[in-house]
PDB file of N, CA and C in Angstrom:
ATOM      1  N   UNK A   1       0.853  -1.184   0.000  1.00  0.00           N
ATOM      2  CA  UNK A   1       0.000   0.000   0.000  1.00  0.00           C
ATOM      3  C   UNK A   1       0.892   1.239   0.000  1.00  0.00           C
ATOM      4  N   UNK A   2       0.578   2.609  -0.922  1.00  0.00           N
ATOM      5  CA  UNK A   2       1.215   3.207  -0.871  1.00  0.00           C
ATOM      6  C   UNK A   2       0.008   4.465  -0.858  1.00  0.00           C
ATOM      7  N   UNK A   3       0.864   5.491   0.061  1.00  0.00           N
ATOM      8  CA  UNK A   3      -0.260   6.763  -0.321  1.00  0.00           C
ATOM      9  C   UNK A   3      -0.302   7.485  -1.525  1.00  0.00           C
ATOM     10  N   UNK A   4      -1.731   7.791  -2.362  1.00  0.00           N
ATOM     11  CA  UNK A   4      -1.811   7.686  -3.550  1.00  0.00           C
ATOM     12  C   UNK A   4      -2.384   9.120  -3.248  1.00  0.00           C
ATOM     13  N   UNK A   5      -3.259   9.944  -2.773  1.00  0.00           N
ATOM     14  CA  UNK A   5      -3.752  11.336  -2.094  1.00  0.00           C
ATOM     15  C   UNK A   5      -3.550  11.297  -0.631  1.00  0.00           C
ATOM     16  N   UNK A   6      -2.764  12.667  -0.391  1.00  0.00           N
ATOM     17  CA  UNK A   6      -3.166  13.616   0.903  1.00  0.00           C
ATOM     18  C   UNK A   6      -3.025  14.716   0.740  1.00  0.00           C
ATOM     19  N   UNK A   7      -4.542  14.990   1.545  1.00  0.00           N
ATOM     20  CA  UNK A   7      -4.898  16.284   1.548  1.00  0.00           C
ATOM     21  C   UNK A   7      -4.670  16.987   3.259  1.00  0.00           C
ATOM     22  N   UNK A   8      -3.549  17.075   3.550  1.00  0.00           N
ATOM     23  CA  UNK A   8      -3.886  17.380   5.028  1.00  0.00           C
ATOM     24  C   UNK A   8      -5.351  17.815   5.726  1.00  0.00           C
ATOM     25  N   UNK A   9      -5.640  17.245   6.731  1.00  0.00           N
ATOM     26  CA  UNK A   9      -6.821  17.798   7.789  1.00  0.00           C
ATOM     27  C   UNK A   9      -7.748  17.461   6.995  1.00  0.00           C
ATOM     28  N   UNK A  10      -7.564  16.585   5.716  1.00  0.00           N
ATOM     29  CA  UNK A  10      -9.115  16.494   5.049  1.00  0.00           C
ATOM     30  C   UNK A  10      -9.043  15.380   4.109  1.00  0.00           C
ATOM     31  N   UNK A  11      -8.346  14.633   3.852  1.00  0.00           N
ATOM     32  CA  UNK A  11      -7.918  13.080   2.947  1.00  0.00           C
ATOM     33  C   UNK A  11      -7.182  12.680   2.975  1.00  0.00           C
ATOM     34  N   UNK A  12      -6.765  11.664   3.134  1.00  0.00           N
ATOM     35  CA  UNK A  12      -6.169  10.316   3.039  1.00  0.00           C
ATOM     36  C   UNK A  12      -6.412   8.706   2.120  1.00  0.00           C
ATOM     37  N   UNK A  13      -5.532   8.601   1.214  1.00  0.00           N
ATOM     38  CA  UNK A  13      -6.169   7.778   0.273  1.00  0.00           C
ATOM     39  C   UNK A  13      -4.930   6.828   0.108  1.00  0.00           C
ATOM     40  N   UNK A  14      -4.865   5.346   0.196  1.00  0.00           N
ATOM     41  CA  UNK A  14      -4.212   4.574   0.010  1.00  0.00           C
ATOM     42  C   UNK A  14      -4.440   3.829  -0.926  1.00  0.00           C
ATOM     43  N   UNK A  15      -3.574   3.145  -1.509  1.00  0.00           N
ATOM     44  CA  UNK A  15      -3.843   2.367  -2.911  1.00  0.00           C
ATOM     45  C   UNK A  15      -2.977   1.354  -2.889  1.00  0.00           C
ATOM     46  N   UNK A  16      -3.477   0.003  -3.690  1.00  0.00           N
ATOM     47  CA  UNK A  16      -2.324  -1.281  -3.771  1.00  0.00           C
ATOM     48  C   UNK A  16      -1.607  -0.821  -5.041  1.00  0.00           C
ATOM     49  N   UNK A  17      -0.372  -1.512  -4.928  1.00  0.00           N
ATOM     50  CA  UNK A  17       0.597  -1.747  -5.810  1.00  0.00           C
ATOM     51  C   UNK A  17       0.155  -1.743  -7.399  1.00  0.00           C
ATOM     52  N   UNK A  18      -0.802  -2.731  -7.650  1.00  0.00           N
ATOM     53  CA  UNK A  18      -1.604  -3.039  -8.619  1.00  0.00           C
ATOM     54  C   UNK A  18      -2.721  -2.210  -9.012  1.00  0.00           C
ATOM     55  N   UNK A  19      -3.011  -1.539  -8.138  1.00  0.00           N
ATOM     56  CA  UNK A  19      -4.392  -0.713  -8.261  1.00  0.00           C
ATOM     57  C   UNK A  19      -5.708  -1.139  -7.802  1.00  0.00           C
ATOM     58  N   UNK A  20      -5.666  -2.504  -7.968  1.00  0.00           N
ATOM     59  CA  UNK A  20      -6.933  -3.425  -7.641  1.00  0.00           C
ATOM     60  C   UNK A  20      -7.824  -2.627  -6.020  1.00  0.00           C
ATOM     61  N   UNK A  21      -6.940  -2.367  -5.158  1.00  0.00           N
ATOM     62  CA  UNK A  21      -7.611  -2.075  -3.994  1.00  0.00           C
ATOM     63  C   UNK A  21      -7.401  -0.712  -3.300  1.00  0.00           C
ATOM     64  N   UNK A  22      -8.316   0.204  -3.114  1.00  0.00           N
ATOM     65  CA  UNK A  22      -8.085   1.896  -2.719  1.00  0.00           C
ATOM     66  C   UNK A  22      -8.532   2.077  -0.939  1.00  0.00           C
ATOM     67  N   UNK A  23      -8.265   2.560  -0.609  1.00  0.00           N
ATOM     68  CA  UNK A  23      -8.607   2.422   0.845  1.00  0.00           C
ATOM     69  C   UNK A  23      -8.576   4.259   0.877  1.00  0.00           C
ATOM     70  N   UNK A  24      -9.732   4.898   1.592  1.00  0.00           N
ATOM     71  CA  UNK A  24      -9.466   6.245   1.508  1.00  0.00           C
ATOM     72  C   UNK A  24     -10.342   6.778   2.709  1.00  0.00           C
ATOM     73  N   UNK A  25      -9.889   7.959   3.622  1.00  0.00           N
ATOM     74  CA  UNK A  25     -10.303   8.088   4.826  1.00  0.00           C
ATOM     75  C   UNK A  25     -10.531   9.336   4.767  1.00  0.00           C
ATOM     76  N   UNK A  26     -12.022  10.367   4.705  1.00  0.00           N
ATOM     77  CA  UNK A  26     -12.021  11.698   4.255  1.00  0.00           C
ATOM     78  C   UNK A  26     -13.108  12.395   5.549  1.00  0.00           C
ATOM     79  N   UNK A  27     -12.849  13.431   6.032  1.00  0.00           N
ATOM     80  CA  UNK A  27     -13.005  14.463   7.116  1.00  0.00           C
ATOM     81  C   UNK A  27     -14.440  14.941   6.070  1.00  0.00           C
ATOM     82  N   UNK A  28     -15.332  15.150   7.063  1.00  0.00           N
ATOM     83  CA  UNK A  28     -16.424  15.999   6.211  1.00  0.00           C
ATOM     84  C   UNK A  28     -17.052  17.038   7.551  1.00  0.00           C
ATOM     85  N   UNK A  29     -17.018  18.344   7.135  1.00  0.00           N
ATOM     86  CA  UNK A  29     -17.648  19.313   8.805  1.00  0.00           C
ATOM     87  C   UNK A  29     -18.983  18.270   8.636  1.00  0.00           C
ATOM     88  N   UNK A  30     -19.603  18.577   9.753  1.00  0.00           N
ATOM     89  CA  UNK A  30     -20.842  18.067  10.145  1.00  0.00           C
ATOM     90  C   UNK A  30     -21.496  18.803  11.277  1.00  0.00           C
ATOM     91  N   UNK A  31     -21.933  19.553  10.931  1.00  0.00           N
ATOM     92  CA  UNK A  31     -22.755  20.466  11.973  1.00  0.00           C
ATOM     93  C   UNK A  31     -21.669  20.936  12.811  1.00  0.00           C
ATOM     94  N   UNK A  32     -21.688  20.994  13.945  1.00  0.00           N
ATOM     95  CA  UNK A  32     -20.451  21.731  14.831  1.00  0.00           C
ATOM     96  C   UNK A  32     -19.678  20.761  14.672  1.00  0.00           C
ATOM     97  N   UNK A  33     -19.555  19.913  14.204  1.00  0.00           N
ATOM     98  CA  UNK A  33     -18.511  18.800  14.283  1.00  0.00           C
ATOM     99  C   UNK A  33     -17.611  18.298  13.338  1.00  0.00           C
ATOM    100  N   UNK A  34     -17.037  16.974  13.067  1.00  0.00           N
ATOM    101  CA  UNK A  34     -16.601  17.007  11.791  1.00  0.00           C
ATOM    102  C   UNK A  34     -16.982  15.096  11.770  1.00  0.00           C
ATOM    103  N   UNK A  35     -17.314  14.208  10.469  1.00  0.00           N
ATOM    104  CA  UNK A  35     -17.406  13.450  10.098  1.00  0.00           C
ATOM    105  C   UNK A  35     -16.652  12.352   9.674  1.00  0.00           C
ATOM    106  N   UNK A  36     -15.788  11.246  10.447  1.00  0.00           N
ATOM    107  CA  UNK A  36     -14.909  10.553   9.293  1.00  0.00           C
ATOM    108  C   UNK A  36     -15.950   9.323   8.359  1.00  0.00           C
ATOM    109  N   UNK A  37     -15.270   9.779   7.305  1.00  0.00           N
ATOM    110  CA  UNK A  37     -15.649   8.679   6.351  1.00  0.00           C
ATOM    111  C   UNK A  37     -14.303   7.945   6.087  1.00  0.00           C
ATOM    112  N   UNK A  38     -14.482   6.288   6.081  1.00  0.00           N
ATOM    113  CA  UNK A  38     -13.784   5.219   5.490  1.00  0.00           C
ATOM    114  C   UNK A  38     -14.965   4.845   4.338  1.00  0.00           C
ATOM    115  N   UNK A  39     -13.641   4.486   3.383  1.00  0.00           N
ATOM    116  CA  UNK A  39     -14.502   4.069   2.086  1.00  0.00           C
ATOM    117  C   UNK A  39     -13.042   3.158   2.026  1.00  0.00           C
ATOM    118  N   UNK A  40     -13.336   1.838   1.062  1.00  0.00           N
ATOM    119  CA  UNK A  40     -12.584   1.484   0.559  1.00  0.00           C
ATOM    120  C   UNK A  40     -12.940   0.504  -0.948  1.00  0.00           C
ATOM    121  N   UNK A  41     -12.652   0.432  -1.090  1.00  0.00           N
ATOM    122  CA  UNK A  41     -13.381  -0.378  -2.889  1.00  0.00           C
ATOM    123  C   UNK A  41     -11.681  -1.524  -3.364  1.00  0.00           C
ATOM    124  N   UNK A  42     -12.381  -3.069  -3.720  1.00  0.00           N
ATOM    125  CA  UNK A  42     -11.255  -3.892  -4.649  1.00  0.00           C
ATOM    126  C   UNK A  42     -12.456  -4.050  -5.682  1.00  0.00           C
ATOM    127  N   UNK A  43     -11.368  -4.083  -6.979  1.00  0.00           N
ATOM    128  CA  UNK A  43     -11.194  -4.612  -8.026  1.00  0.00           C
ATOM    129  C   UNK A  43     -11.300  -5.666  -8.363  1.00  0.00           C
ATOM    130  N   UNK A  44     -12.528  -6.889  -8.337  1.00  0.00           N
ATOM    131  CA  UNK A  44     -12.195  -8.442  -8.699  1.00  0.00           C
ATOM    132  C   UNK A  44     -12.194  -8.872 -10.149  1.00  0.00           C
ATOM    133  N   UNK A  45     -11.920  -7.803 -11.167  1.00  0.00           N
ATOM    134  CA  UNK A  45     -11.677  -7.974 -12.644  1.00  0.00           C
ATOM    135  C   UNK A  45     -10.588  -9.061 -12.677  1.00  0.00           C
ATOM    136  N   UNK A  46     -11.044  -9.824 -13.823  1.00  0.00           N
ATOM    137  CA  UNK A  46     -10.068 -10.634 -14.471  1.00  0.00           C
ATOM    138  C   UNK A  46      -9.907 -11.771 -12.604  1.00  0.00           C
ATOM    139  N   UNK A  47      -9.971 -11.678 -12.114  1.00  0.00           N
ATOM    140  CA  UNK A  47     -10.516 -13.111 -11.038  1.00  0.00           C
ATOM    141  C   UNK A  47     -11.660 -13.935 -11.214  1.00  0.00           C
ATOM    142  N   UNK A  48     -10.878 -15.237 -11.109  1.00  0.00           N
ATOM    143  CA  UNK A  48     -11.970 -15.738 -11.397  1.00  0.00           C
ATOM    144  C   UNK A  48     -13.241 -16.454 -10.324  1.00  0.00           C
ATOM    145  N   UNK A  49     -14.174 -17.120 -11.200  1.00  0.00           N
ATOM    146  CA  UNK A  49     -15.491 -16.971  -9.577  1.00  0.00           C
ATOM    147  C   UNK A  49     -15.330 -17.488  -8.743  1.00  0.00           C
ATOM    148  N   UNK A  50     -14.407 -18.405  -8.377  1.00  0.00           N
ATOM    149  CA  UNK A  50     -13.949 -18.882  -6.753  1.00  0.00           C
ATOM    150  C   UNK A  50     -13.447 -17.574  -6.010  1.00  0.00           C
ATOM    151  N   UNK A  51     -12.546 -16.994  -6.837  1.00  0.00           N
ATOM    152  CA  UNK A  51     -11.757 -15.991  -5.955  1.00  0.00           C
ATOM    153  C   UNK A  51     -12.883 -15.072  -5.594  1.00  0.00           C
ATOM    154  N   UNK A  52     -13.769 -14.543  -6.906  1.00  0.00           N
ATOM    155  CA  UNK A  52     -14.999 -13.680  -5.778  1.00  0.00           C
ATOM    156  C   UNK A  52     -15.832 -14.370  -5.254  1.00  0.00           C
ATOM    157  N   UNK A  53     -15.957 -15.188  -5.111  1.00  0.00           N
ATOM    158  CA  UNK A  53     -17.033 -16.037  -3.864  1.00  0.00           C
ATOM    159  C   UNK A  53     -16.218 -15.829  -2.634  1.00  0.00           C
ATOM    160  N   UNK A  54     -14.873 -16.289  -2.510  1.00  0.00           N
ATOM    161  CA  UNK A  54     -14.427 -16.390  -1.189  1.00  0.00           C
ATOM    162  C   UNK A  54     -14.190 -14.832  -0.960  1.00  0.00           C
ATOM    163  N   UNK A  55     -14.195 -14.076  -1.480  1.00  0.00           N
ATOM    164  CA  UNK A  55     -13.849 -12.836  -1.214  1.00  0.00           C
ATOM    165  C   UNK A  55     -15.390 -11.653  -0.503  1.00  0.00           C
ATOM    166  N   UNK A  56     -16.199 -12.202  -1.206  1.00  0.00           N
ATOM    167  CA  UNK A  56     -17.744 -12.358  -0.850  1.00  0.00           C
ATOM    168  C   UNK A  56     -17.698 -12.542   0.294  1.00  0.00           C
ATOM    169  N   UNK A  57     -17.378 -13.832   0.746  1.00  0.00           N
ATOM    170  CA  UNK A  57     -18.341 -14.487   1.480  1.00  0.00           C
ATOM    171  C   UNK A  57     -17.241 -14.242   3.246  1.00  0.00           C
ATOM    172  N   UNK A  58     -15.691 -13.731   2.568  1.00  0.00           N
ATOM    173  CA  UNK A  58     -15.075 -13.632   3.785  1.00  0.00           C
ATOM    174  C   UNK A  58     -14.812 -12.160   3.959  1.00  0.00           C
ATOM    175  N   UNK A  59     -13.929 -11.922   2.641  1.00  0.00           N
ATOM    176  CA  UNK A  59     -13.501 -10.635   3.085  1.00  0.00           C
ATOM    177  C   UNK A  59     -14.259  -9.363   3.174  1.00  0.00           C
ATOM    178  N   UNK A  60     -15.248  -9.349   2.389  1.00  0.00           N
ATOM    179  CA  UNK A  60     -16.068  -7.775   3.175  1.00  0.00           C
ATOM    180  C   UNK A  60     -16.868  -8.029   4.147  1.00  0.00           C
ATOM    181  N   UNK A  61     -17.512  -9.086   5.336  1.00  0.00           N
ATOM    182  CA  UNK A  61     -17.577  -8.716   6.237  1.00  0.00           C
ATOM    183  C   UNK A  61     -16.500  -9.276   7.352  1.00  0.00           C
ATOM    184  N   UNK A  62     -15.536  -9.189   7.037  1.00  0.00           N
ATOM    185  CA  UNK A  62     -13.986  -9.350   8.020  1.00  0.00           C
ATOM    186  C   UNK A  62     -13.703  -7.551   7.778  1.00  0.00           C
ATOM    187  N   UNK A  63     -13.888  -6.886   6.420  1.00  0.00           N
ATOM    188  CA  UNK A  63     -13.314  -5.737   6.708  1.00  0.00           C
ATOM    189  C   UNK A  63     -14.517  -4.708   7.440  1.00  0.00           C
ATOM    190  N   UNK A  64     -15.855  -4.957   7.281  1.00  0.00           N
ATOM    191  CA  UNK A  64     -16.779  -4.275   7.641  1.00  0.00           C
ATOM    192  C   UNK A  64     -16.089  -4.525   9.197  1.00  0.00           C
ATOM    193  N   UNK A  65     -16.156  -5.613   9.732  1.00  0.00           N
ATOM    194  CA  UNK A  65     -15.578  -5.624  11.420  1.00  0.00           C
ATOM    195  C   UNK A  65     -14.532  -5.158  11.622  1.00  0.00           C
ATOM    196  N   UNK A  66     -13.365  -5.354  10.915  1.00  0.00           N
ATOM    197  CA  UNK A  66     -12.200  -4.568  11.114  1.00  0.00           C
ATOM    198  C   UNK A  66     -12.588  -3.020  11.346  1.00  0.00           C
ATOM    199  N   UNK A  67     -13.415  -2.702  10.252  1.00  0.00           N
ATOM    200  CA  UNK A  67     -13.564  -0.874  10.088  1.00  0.00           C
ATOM    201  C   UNK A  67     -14.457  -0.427  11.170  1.00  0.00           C
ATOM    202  N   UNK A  68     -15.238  -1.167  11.656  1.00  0.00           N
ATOM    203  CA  UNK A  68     -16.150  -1.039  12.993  1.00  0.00           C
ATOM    204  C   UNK A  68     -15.463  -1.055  14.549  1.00  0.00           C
ATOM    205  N   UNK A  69     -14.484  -2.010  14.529  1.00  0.00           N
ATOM    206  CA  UNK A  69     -13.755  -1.617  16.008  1.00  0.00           C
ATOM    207  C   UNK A  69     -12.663  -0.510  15.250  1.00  0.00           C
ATOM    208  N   UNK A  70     -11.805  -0.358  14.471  1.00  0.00           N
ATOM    209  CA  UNK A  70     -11.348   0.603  14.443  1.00  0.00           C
ATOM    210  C   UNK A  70     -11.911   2.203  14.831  1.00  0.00           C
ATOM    211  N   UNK A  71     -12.408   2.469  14.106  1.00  0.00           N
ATOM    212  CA  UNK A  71     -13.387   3.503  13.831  1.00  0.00           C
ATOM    213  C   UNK A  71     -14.010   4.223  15.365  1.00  0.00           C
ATOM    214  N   UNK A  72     -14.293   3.644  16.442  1.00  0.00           N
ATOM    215  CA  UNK A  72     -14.318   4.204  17.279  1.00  0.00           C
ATOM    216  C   UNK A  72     -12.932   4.451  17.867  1.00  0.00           C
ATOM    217  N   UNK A  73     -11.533   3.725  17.817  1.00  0.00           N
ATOM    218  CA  UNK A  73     -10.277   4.108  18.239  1.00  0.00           C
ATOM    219  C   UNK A  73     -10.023   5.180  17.962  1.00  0.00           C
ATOM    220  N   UNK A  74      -9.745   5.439  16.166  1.00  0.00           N
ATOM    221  CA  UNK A  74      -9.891   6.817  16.253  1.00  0.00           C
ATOM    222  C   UNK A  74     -11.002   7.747  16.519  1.00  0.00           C
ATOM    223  N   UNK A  75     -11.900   8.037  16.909  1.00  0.00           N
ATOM    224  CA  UNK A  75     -12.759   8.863  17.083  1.00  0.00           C
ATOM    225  C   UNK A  75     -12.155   8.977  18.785  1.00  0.00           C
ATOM    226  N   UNK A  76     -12.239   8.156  19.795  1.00  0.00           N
ATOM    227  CA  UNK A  76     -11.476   8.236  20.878  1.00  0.00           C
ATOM    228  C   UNK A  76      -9.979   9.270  20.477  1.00  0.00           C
ATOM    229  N   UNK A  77      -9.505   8.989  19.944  1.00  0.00           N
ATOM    230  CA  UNK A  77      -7.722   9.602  20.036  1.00  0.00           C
ATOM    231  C   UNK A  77      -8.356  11.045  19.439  1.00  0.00           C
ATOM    232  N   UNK A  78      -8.811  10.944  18.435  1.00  0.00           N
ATOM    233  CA  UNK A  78      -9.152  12.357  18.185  1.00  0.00           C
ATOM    234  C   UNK A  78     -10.259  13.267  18.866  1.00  0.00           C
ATOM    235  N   UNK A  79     -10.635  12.918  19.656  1.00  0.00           N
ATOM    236  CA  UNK A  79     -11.113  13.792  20.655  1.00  0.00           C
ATOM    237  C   UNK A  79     -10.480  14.083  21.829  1.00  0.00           C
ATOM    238  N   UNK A  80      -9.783  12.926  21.925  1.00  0.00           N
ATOM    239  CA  UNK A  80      -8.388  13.203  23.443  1.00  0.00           C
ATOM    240  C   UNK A  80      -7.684  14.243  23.116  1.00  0.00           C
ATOM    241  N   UNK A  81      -7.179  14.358  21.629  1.00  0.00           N
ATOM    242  CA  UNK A  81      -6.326  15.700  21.543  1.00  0.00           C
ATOM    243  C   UNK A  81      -6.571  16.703  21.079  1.00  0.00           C
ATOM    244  N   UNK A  82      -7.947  17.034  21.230  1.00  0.00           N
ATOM    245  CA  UNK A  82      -8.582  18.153  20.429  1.00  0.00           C
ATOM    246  C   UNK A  82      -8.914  19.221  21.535  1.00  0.00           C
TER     247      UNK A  82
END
């Protein structure tokens, strides 16, 4: 993974080697506050249908949980130092 956009105080965008997979983390105000968004998107072009079945059936909700306990960590740290 390499960083592919930063926008200080307002994006963060990571990308694979290949391109296949973007991972991107963007600040939005929100009323008095401010919003993080995680987005991330893969590429299963040119794989074939085993690889998106198991990818289905494991990896987006392994990353939905990953992004769910994360996601309050930072929201914790960034309010500790604000």
């Amino acid at each position: 993974m390499r960083v592919e956009v930063l926008d200080p105080r307002r994006t963060l965008v990571f990308r694979s080697a290949d391109g296949a997979w973007v991972w991107g983390f963007h600040l939005r105000r929100y009323g008095a506050g401010t919003r993080l968004i995680s987005r991330n998107r893969i590429s299963l072009a040119g794989r074939p249908g085993p690889g998106r079945t198991v990818y289905r059936m494991v990896m987006e909700p392994g990353s939905l949980v990953m992004e769910r306990r994360m996601l309050p960590g930072i929201k914790q740290r960034a309010e500790r130092t604000s």
